[in-house]
N, C-alpha and C. Protein backbone atom coordinates (compact mmCIF):
# COMPACT_ATOMS: atom_id res chain seq x y z
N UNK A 1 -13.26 3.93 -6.09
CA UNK A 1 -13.53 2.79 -5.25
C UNK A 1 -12.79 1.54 -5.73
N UNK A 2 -12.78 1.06 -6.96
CA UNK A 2 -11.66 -0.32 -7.54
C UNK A 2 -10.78 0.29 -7.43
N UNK A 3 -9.66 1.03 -7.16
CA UNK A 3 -8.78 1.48 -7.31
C UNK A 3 -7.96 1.20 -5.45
N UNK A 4 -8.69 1.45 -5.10
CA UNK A 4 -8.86 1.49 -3.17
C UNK A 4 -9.09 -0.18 -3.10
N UNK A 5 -9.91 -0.43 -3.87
CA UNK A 5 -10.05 -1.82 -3.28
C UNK A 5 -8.87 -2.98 -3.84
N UNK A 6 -8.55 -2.85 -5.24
CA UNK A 6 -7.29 -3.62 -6.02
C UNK A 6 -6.34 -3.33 -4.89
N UNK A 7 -5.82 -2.30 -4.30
CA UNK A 7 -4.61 -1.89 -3.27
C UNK A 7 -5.05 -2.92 -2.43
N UNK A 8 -6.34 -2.47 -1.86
CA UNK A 8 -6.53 -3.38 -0.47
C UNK A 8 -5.86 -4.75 -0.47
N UNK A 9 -6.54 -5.23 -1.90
CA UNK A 9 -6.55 -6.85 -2.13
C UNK A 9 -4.88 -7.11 -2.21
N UNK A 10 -4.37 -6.29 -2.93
CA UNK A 10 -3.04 -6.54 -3.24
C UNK A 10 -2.10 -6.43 -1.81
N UNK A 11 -2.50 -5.20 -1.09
CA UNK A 11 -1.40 -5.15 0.25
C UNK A 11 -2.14 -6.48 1.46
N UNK A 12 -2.86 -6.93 1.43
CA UNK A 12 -3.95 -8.53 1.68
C UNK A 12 -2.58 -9.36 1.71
N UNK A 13 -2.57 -9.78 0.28
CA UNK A 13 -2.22 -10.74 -0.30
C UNK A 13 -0.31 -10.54 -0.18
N UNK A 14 -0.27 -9.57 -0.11
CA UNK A 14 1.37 -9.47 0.15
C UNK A 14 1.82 -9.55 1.53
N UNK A 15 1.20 -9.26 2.21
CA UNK A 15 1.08 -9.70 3.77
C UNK A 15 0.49 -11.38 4.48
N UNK A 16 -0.02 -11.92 2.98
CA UNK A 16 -0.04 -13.58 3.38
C UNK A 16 0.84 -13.94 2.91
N UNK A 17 1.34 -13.50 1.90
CA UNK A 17 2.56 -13.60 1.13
C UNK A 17 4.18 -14.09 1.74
N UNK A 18 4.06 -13.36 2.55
CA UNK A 18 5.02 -13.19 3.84
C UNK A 18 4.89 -13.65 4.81
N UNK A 19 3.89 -14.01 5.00
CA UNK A 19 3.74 -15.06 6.59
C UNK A 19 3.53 -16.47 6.17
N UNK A 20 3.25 -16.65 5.07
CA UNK A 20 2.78 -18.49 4.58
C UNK A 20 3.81 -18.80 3.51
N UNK A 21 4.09 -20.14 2.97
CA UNK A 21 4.91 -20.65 2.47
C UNK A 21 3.91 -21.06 1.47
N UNK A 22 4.00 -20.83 0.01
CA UNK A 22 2.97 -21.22 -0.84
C UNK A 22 3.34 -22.38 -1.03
N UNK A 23 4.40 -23.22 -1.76
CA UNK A 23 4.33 -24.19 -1.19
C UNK A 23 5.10 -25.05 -0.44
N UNK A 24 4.37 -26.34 -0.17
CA UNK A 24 5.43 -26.85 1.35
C UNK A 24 5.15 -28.35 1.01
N UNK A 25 5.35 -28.91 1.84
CA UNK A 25 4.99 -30.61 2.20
C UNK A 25 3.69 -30.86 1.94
N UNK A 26 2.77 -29.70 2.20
CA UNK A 26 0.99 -30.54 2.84
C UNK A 26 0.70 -30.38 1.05
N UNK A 27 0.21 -31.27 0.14
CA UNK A 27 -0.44 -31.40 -0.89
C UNK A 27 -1.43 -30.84 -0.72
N UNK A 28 -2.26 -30.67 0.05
CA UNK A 28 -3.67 -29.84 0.44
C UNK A 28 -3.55 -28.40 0.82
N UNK A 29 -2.78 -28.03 1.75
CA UNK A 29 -2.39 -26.54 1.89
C UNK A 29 -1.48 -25.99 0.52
N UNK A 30 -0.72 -26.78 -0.15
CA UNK A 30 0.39 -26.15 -1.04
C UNK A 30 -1.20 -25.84 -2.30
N UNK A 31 -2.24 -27.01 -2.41
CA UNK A 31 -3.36 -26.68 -3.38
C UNK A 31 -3.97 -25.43 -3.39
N UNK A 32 -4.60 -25.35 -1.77
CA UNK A 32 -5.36 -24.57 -1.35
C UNK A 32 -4.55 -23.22 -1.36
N UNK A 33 -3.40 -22.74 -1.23
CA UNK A 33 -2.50 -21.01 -1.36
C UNK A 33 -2.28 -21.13 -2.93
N UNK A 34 -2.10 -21.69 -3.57
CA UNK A 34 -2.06 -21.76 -5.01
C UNK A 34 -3.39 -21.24 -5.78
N UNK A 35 -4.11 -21.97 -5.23
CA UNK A 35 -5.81 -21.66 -5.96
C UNK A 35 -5.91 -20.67 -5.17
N UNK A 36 -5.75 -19.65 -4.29
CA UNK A 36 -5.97 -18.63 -3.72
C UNK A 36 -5.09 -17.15 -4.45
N UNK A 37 -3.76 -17.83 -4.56
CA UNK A 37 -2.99 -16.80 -5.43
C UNK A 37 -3.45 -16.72 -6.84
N UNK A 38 -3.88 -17.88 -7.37
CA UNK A 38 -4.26 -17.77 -9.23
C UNK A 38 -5.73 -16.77 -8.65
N UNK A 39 -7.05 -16.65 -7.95
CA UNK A 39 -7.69 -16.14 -7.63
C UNK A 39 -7.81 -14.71 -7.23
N UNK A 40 -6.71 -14.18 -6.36
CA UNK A 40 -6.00 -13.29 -5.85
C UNK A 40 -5.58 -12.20 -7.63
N UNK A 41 -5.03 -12.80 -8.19
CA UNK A 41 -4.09 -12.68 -9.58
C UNK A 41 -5.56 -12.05 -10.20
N UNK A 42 -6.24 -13.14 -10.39
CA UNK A 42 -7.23 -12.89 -11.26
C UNK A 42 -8.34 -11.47 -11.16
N UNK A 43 -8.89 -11.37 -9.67
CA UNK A 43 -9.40 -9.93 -9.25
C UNK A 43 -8.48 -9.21 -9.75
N UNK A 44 -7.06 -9.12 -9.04
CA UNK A 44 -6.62 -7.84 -9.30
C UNK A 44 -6.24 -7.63 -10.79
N UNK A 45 -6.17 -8.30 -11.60
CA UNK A 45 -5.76 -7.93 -13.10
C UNK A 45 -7.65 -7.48 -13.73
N UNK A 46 -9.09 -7.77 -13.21
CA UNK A 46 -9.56 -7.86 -13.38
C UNK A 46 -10.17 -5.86 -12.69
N UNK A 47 -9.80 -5.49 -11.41
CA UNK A 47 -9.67 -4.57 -11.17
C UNK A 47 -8.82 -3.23 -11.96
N UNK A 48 -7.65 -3.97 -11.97
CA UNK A 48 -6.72 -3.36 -13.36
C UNK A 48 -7.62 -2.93 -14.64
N UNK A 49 -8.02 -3.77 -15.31
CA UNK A 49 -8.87 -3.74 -16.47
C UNK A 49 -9.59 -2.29 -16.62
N UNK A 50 -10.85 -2.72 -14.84
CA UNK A 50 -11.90 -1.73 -14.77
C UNK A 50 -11.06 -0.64 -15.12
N UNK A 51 -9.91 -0.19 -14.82
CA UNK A 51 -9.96 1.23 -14.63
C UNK A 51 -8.43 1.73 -15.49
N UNK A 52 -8.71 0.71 -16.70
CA UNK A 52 -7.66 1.26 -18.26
C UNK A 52 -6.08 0.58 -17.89
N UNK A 53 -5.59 -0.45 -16.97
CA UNK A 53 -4.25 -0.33 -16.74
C UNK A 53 -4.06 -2.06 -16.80
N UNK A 54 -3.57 -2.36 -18.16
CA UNK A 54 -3.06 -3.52 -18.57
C UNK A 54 -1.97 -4.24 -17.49
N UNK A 55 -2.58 -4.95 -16.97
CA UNK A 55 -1.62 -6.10 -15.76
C UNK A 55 -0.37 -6.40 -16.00
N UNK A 56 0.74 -6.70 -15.59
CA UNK A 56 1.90 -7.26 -16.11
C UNK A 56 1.63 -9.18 -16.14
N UNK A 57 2.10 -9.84 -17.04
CA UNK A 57 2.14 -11.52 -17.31
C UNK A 57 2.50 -12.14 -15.95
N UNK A 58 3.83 -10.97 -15.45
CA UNK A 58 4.88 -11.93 -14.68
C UNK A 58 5.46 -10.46 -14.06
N UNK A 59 5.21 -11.34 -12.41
CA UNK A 59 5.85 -10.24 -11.64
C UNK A 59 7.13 -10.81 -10.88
């Protein structure tokens, strides 16, 4: 089940990835996709963990 769900989150997030501009002009939107990606980052290295597979630093 974490294994299914880290994918989920990850093919999620690569598909906002691609339609939004993390950042841009708006100080409030460039905040708000930032604190969503460090968040995003954080489950899935946290999913990683559960199930023995050390995250990479930098992708």
């Amino acid at each position: 089940m974490i294994t299914r769900a880290v994918t989920d989150i990850a093919q999620a997030y690569n598909r906002f990835y691609y339609e939004h501009r993390i950042l841009d002009d708006d100080p409030a939107g460039t905040a708000a996709r930032v604190a969503l990606t460090k968040a995003t980052r954080d489950v899935i290295r946290t999913g990683l963990y559960l199930i023995g597979i050390e995250a990479p630093e930098r992708m």
